[in-house]
Protein backbone atom coordinates (compact mmCIF):
# COMPACT_ATOMS: atom_id res chain seq x y z
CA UNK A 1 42.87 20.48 34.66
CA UNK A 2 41.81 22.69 31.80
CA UNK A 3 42.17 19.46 29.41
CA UNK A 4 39.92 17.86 31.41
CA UNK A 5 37.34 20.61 31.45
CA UNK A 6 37.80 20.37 27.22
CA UNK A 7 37.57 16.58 26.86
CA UNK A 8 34.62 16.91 29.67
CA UNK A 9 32.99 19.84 27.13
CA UNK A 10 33.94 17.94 23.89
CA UNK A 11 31.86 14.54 25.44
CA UNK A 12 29.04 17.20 26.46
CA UNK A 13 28.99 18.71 23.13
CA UNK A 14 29.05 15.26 20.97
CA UNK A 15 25.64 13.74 23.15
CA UNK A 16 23.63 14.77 21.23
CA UNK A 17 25.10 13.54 18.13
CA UNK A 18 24.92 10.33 20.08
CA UNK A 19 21.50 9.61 20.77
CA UNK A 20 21.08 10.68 17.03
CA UNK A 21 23.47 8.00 15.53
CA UNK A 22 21.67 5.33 18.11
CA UNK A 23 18.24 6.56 16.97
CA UNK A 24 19.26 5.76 13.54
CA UNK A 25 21.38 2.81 13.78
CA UNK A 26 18.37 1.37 15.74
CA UNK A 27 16.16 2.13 12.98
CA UNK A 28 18.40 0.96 10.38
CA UNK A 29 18.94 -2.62 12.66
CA UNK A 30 15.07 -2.61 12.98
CA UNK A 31 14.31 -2.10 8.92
CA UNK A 32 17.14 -4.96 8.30
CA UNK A 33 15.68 -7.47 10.83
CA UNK A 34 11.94 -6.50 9.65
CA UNK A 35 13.51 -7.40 5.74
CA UNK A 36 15.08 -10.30 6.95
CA UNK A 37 12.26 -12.07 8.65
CA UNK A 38 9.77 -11.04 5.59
CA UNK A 39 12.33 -12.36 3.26
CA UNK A 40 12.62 -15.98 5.44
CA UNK A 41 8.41 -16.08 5.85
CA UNK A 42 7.90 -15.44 2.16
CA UNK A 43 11.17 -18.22 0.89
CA UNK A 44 9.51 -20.62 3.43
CA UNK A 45 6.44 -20.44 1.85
CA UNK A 46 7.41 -21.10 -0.88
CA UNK A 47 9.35 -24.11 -0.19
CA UNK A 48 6.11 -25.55 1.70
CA UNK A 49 3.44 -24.98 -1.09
CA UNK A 50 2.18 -28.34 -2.77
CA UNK A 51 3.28 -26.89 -5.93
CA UNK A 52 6.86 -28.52 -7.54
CA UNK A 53 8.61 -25.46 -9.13
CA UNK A 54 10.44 -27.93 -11.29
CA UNK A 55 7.17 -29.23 -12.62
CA UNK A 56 5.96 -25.67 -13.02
CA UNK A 57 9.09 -24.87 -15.34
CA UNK A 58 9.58 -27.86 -17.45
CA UNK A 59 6.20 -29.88 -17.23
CA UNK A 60 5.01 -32.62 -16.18
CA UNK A 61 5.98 -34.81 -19.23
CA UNK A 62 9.53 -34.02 -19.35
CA UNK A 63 12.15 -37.02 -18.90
CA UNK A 64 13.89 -37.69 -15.69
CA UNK A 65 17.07 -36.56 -17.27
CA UNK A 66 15.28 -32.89 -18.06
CA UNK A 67 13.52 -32.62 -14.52
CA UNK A 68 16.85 -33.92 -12.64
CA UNK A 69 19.15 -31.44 -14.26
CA UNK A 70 16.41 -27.95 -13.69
CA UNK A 71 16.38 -29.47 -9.83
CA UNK A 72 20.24 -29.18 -9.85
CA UNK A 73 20.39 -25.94 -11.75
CA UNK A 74 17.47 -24.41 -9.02
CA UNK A 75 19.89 -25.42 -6.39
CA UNK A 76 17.31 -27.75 -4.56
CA UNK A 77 19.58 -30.33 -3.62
CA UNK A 78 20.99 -27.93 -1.11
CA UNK A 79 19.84 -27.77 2.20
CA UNK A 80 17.50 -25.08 3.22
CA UNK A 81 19.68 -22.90 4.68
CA UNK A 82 21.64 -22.13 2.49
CA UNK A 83 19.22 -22.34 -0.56
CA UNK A 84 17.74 -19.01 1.56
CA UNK A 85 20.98 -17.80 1.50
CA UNK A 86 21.29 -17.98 -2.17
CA UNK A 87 17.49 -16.54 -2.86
CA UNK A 88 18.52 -13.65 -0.24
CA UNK A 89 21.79 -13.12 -2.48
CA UNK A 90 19.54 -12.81 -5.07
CA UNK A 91 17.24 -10.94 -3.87
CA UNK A 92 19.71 -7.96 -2.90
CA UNK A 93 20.66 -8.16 -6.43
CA UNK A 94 17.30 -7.48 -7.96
CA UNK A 95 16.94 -11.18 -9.10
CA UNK A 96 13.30 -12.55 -8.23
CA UNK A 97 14.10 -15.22 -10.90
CA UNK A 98 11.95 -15.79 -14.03
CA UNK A 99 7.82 -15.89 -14.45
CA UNK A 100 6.94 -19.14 -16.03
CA UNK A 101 3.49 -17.42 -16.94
CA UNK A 102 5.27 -14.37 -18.59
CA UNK A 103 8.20 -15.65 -19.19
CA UNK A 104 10.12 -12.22 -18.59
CA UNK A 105 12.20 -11.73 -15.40
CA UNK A 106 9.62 -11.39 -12.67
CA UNK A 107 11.34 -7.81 -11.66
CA UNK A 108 10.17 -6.65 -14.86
CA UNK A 109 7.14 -7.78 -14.32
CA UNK A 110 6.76 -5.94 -10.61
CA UNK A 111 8.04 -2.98 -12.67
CA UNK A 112 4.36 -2.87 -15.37
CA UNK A 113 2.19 -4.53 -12.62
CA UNK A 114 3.05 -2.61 -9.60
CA UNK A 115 2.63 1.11 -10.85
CA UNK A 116 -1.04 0.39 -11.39
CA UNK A 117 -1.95 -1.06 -8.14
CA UNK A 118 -0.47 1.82 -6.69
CA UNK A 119 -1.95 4.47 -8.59
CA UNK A 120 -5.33 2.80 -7.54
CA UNK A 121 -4.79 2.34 -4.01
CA UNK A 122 -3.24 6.16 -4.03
CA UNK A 123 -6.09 8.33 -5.96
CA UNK A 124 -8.77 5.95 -3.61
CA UNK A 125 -6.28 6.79 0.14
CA UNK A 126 -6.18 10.68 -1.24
CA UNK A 127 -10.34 10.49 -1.83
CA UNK A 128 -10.83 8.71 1.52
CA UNK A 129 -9.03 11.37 3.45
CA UNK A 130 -10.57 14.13 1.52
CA UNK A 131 -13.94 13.71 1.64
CA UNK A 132 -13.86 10.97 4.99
CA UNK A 133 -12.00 12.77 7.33
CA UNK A 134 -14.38 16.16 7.25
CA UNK A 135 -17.33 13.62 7.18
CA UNK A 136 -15.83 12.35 10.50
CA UNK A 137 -15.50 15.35 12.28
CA UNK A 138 -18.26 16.79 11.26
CA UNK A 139 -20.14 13.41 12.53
CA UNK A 140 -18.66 13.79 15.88
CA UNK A 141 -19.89 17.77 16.10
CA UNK A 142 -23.07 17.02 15.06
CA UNK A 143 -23.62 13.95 17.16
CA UNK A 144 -27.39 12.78 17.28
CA UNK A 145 -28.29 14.69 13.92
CA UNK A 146 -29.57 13.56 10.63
CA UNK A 147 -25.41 14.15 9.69
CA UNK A 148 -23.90 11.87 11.72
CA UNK A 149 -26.59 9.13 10.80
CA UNK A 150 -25.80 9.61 7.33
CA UNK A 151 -21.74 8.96 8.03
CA UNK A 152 -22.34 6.34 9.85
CA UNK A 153 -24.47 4.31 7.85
CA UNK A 154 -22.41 5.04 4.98
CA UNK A 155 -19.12 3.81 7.02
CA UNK A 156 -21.26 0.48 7.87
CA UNK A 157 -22.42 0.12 3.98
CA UNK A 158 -18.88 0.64 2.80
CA UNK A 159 -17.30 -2.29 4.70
CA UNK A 160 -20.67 -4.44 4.46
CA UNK A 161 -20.98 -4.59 0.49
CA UNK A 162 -19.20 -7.22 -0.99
CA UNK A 163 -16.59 -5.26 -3.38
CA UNK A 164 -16.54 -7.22 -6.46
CA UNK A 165 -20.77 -6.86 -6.10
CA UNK A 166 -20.38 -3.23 -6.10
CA UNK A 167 -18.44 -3.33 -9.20
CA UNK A 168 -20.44 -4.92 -11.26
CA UNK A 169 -22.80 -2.98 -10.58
CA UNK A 170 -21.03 0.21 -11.29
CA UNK A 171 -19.48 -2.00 -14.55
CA UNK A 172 -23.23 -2.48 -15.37
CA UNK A 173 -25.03 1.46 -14.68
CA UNK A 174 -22.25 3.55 -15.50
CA UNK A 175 -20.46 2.04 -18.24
CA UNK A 176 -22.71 -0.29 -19.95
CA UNK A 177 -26.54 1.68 -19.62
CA UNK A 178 -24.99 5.06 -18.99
CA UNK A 179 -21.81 5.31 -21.13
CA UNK A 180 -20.47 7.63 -18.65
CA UNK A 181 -16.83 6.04 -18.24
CA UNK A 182 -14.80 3.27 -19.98
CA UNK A 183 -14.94 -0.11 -19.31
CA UNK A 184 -13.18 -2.28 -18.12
CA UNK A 185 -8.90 -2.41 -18.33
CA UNK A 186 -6.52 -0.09 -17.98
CA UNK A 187 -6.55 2.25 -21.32
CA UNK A 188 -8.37 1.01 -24.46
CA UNK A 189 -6.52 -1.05 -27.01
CA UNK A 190 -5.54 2.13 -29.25
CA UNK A 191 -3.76 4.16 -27.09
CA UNK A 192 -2.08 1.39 -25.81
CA UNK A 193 1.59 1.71 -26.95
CA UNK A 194 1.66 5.38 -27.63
CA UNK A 195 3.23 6.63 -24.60
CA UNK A 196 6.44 5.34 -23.34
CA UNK A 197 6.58 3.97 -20.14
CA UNK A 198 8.56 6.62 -17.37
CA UNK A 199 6.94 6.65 -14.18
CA UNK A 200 4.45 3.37 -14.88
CA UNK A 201 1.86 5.92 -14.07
CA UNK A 202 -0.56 5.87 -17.74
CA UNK A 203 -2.00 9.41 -16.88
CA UNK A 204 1.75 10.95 -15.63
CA UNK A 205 3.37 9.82 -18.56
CA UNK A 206 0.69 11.03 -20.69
CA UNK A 207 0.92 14.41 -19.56
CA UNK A 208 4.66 14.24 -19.51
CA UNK A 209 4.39 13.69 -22.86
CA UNK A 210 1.62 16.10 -23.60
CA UNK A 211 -1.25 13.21 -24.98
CA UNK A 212 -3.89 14.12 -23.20
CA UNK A 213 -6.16 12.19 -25.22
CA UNK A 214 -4.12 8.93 -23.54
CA UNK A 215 -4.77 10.96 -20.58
CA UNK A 216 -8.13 11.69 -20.73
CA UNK A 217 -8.68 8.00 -21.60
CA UNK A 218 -6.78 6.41 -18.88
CA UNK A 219 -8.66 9.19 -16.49
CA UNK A 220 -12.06 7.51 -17.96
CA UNK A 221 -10.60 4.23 -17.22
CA UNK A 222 -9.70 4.59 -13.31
CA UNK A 223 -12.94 6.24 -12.44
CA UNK A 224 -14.56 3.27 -11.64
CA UNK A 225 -11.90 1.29 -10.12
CA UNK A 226 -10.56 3.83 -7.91
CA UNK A 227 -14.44 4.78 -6.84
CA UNK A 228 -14.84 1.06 -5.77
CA UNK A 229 -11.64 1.21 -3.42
CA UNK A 230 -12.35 5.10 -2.58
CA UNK A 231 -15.39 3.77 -0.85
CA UNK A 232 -13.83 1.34 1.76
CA UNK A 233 -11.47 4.12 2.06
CA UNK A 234 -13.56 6.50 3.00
CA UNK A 235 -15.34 4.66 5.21
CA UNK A 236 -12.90 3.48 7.31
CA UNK A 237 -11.36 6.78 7.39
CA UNK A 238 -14.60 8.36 8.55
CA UNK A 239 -15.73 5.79 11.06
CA UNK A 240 -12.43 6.14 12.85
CA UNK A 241 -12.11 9.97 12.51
CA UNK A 242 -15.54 9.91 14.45
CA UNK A 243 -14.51 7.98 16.77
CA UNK A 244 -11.30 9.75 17.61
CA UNK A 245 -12.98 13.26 17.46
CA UNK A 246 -15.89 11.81 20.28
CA UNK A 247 -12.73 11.26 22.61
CA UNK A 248 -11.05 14.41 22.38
CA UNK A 249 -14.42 16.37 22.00
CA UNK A 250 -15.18 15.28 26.02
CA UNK A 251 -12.19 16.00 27.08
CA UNK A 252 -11.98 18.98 29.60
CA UNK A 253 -9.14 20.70 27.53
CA UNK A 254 -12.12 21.25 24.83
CA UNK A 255 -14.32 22.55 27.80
CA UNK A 256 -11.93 25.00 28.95
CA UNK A 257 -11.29 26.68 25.30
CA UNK A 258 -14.98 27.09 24.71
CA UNK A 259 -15.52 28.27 27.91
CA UNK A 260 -12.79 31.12 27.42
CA UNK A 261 -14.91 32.52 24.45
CA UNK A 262 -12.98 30.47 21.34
CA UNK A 263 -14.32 30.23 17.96
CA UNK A 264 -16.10 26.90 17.80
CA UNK A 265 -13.18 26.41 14.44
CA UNK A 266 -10.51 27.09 16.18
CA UNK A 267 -11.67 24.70 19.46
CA UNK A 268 -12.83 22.00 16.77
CA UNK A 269 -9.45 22.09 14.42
CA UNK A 270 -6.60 23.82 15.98
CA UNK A 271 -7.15 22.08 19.40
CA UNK A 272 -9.22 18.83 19.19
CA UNK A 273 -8.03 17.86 15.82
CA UNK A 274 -4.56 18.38 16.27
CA UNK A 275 -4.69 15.73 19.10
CA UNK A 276 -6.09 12.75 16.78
CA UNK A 277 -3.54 13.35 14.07
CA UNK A 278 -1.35 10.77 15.35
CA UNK A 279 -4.06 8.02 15.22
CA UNK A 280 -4.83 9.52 11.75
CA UNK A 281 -1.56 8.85 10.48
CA UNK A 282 -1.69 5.05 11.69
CA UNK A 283 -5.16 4.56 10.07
CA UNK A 284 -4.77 5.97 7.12
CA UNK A 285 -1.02 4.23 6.72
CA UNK A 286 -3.11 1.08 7.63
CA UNK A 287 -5.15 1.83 5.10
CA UNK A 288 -3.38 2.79 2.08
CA UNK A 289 -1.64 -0.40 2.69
CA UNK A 290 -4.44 -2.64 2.63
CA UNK A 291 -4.94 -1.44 -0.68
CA UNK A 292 -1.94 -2.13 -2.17
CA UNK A 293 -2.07 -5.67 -1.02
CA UNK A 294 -5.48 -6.25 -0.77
CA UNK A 295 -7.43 -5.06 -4.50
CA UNK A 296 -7.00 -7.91 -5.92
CA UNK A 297 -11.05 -8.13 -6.36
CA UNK A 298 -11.36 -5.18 -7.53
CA UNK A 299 -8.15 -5.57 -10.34
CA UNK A 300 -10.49 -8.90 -11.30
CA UNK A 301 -13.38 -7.51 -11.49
CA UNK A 302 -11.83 -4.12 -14.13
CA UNK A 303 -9.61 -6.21 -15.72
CA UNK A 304 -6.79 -4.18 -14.30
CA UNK A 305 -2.97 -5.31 -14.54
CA UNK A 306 -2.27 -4.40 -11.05
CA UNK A 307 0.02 -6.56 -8.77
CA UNK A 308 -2.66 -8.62 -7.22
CA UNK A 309 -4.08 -10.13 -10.59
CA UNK A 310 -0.40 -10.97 -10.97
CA UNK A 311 0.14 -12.80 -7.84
CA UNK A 312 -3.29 -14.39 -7.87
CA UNK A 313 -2.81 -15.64 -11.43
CA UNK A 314 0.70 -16.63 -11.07
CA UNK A 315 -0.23 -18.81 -7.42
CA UNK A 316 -2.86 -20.50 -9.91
CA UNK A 317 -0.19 -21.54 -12.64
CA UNK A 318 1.98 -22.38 -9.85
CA UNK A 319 4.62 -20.12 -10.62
CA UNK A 320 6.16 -19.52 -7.28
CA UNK A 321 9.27 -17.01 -8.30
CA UNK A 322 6.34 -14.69 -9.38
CA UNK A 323 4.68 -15.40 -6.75
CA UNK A 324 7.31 -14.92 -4.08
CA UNK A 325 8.53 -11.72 -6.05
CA UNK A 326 5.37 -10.01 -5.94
CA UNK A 327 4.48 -10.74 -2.02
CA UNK A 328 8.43 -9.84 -1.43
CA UNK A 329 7.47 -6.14 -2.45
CA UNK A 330 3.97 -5.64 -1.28
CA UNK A 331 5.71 -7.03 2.26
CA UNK A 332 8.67 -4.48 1.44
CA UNK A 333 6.10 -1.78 0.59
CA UNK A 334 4.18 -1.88 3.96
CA UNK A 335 7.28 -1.79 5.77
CA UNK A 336 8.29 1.23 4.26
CA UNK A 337 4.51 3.03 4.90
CA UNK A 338 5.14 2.27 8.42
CA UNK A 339 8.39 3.85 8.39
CA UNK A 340 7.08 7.00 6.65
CA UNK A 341 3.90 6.86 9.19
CA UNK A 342 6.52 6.85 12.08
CA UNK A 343 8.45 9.74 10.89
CA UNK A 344 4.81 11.84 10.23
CA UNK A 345 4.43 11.19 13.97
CA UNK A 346 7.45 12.79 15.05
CA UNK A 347 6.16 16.01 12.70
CA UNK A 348 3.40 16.09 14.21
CA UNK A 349 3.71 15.44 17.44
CA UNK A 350 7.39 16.73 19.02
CA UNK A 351 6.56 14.78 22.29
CA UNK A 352 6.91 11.52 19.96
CA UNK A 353 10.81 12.27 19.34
């Protein structure tokens, strides 16, 4: 009897434990079939594209002997299935296969064209929350009032303006008439070189190494850039923190605290704001992913080396491994900012565990 009561404790004891381990094999089975599926989507598309990757490597006057022999060595006289097994083999091995633009290995591409696109789409997500989630609330407090005109007209203006309009003419008052920040690129031509490369970061590895003329440069050069971004950032941000602050501001909750004598603060922020965190998170994870894989206007416009020129310019010189590499781990990238988004919620709110 009494090892029964021990086994029954020891089961009682190791629950918990339980639901844990199925909590996080289920995420674990939910991040492999979410890789999975991208993986298959992206290799798919890149079978179906118009474009002949054996073409694309050796041109389109090589002999037959030249073009049969790269379509044996690229493995496409296997079937499908098991050419996706191969380019998911490869994949888990860090092999996206060689740019025919570059002609580097297209992971060491990623590795110089990524860190800039991120560094963009991160300084213009921390600006939008900074300055467009106290615009929001503020809008919603001040409903009716010169205020929340201002936010929301600047929330329509921000997704209305064509992008790549708004940065020429930023290109064209600040840099060429007013001389106020650099041009266009990434750093100018001679500081380029002088810093070795450690996070991919120009301004980070500048003040790891202690230039801070390379910093102050590459500080001069993102100005722009990220201010073009920051603005659809911001806007979004704020229209959507209005919105969500509205709800929660009618709510009877918000009634009952200022009717108990609360500071109009602590009603605003510690009550109503703590209940639109949560659909914060999700827009502003929304967000900062859109920017990741969606500047490519704005890289073209400032001559920036980010991951969307990349992709854009390798899709016009056909050169699908580059292609597929680069989609791979904006895809891969999302997934993961969802993942981080979902684990804010549980911070936030307990009642999401």
């Amino acid at each position: 009897m009494s090892d029964s009561s021990a086994v029954q404790r020891s089961a009682v004891d190791f629950k918990p434990y339980l639901g844990v381990a199925k909590k996080i094999g289920g995420g674990i089975f939910m991040l492999l079939l979410t890789f999975i599926g991208l993986t298959a989507i992206t290799f798919i598309i890149g079978r179906i594209m118009p474009n002949d990757p054996v073409v694309a490597i050796v041109g389109d006057r090589a002999s037959k002997e030249v073009y049969d022999a790269m379509y044996l060595q690229l493995g496409l006289d296997k079937p499908i299935w098991q050419q996706y097994l191969i380019f998911l083999g490869d994949i888990l091995r860090g092999d996206f296969g060689s740019s025919v633009m570059t002609g580097q290995p297209v992971i060491e591409d990623i590795k110089r064209f990524f860190p800039a696109t991120l560094e963009l789409a991160t300084i213009a997500t921390v600006v939008g929350v900074i300055i467009g989630v106290p615009a929001g609330v503020l809008a919603a407090v001040r409903q009716g009032t010169v205020i929340d005109h201002v936010v929301r007209v600047v929330g329509l203006l921000g997704h209305s303006i064509p992008i790549f309009w708004l940065g020429m003419v930023a290109l064209l008052i600040f840099y060429a008439k007013l001389d106020w920040v650099a041009g266009p690129g990434r750093i100018d031509f001679f500081y380029d070189g002088i810093v070795d490369p450690v996070t991919g970061v120009i301004m980070i590895d500048a003040a790891l190494a202690g230039e801070w003329d390379v910093f102050h440069n590459a500080l001069s050069h993102v100005i722009l850039p990220a201010s073009m971004l920051a603005i659809y950032s911001l806007a979004y941000i704020a229209r959507m923190t209005r919105s969500f602050m509205l709800d929660q501001l009618n709510q009877e909750y918000v009634l009952t605290a200022r009717v108990k004598g609360l500071r109009e603060g602590t009603v605003i922020w510690y009550h109503a704001f703590r209940n639109v965190l949560v659909q914060l998170i999700t827009i502003i994870g929304l967000t900062y992913a859109s920017l990741l894989e969606g500047s490519v206007l704005t890289e073209t416009v400032f001559a920036w080396p980010g991951i969307g020129q990349y992709i854009t310019n390798s899709l016009f010189n056909a050169d699908m491994n580059a292609v597929i590499g680069g989609t791979l781990v904006v895809g891969i990238s999302f997934v993961f900012i969802n993942m981080l988004s979902d684990m804010l919620y549980r911070i936030v709110d307990p009642r999401a565990k």
